[in-house]
C-alpha atoms as a PDB file:
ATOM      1  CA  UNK A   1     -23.604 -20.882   9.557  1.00  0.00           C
ATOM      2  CA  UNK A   2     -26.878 -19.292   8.962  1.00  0.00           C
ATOM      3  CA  UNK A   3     -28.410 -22.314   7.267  1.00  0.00           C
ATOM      4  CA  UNK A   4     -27.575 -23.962  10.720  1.00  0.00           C
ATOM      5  CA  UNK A   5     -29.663 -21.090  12.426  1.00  0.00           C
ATOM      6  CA  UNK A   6     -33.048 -22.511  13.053  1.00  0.00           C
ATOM      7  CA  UNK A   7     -34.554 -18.803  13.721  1.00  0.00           C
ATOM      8  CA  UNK A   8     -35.326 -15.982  11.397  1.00  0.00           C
ATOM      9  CA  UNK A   9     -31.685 -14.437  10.266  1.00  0.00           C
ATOM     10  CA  UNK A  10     -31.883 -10.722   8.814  1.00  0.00           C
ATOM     11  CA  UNK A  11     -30.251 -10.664   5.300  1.00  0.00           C
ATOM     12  CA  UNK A  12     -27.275  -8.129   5.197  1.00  0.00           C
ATOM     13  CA  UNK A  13     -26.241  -7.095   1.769  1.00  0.00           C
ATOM     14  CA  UNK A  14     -23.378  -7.072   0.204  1.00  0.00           C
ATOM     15  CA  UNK A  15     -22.693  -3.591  -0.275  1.00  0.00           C
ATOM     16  CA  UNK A  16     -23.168  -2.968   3.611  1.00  0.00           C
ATOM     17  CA  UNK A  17     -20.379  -5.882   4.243  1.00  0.00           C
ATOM     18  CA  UNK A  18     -18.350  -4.322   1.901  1.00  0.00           C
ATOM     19  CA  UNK A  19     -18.705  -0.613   3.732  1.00  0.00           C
ATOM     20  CA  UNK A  20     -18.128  -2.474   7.311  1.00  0.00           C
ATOM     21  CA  UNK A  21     -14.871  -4.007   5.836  1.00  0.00           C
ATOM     22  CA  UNK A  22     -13.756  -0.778   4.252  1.00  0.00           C
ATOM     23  CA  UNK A  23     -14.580   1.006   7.863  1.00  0.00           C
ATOM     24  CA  UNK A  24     -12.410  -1.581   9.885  1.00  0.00           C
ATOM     25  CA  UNK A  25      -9.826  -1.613   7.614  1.00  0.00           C
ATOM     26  CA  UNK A  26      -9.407   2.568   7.324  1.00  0.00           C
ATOM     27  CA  UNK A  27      -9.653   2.073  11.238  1.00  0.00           C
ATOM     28  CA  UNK A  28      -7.002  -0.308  11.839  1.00  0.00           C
ATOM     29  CA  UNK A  29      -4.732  -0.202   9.109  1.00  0.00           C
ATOM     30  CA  UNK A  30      -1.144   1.845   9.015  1.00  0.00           C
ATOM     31  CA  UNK A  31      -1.268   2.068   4.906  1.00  0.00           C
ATOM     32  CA  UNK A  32      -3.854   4.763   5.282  1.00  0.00           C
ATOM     33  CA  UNK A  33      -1.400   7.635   7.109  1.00  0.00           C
ATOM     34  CA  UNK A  34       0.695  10.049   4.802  1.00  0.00           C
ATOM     35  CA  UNK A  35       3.924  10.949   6.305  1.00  0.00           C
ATOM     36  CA  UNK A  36       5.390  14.118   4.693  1.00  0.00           C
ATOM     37  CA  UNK A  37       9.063  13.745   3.512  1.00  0.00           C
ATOM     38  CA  UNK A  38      11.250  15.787   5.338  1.00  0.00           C
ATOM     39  CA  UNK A  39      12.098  19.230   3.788  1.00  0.00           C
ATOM     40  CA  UNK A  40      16.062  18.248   3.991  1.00  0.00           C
ATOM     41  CA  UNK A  41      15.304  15.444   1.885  1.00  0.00           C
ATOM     42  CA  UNK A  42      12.751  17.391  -1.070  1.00  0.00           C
ATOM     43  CA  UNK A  43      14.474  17.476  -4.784  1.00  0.00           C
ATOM     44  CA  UNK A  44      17.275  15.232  -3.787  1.00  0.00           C
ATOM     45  CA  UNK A  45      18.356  11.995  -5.622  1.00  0.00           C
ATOM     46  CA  UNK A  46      19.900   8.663  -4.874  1.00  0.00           C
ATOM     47  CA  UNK A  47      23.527   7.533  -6.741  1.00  0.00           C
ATOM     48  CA  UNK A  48      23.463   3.848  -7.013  1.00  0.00           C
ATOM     49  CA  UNK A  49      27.041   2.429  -7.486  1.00  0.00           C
ATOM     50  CA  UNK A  50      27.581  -0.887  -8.858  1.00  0.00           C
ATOM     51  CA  UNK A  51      30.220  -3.086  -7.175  1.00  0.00           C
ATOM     52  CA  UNK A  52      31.757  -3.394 -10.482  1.00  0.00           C
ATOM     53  CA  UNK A  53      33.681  -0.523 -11.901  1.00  0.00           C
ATOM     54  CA  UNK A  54      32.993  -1.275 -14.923  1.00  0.00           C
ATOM     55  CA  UNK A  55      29.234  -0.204 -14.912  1.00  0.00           C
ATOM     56  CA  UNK A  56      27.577   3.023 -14.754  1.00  0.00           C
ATOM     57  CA  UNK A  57      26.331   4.848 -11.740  1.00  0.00           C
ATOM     58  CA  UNK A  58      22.620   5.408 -11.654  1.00  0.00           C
ATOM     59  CA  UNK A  59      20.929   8.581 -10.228  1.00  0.00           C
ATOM     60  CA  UNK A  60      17.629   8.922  -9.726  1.00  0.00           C
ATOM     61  CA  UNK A  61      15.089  11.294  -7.865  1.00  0.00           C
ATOM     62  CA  UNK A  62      14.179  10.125  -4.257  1.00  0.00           C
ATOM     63  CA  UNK A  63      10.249  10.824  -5.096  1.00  0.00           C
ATOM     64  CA  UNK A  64      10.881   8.329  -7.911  1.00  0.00           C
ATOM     65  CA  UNK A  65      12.561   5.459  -5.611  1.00  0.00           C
ATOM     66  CA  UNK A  66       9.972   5.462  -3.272  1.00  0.00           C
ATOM     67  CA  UNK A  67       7.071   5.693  -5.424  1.00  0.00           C
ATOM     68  CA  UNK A  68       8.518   2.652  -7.376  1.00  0.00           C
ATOM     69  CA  UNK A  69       8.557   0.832  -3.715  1.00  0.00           C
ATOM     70  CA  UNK A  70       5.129   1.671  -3.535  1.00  0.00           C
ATOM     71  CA  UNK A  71       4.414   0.067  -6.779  1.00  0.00           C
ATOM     72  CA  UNK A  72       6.139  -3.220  -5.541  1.00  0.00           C
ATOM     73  CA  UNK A  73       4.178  -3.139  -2.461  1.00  0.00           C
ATOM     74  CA  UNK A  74       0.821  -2.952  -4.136  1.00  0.00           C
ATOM     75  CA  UNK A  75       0.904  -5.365  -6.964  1.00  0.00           C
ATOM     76  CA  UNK A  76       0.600  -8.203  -4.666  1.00  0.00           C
ATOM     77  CA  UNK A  77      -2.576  -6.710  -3.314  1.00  0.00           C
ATOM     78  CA  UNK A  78      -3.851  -6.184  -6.940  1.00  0.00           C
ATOM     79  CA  UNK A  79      -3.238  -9.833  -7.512  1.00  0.00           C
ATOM     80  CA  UNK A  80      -5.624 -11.019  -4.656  1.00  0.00           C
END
C-alpha cells in the first residue's frame, strides 16, 4: 500500500505500532478485567468423581482449577 502512494508517506516505527496495538487491545479486550472470587467460594476445593467406582476421587483447591484453565487458555496464544 504505501509503495502504491505516489506522495511523501511519513515512516511510523515499529515500536509506535506495537504501543497503538497494545493501546487498542487493553481498550477493547475483556482478558484485561480481574474479577475477585467470591468470599463464599475462598479456600474451598473441587471433588471430582469418576463414573467408575473403581477409581479414586480427586480433590483439588478451586484457585488451582482455575488457574490450570488459565494455563489452557493461554498456550494457544503463546503458540502464535
Amino acid at each position: 500500500m504505501i509503495e502504491a502512494l505516489e506522495d511523501e508517506v511519513e515512516s511510523v516505527s515499529f515500536s509506535e505500532v506495537e504501543q497503538s496495538l497494545i493501546t487498542i487491545l487493553r481498550k477493547w479486550s475483556d482478558a484485561s478485567s480481574v474479577i475477585p472470587i467470591a468470599d463464599k467460594w475462598r479456600g474451598s476445593s473441587l471433588i471430582l468423581r469418576p463414573g467408575d467406582d473403581n477409581l479414586a476421587d480427586k480433590e483439588i483447591s478451586i484457585d488451582t482449577f482455575f488457574h490450570k484453565i488459565l494455563v489452557v487458555r493461554d498456550r494457544p496464544r503463546v503458540m502464535e
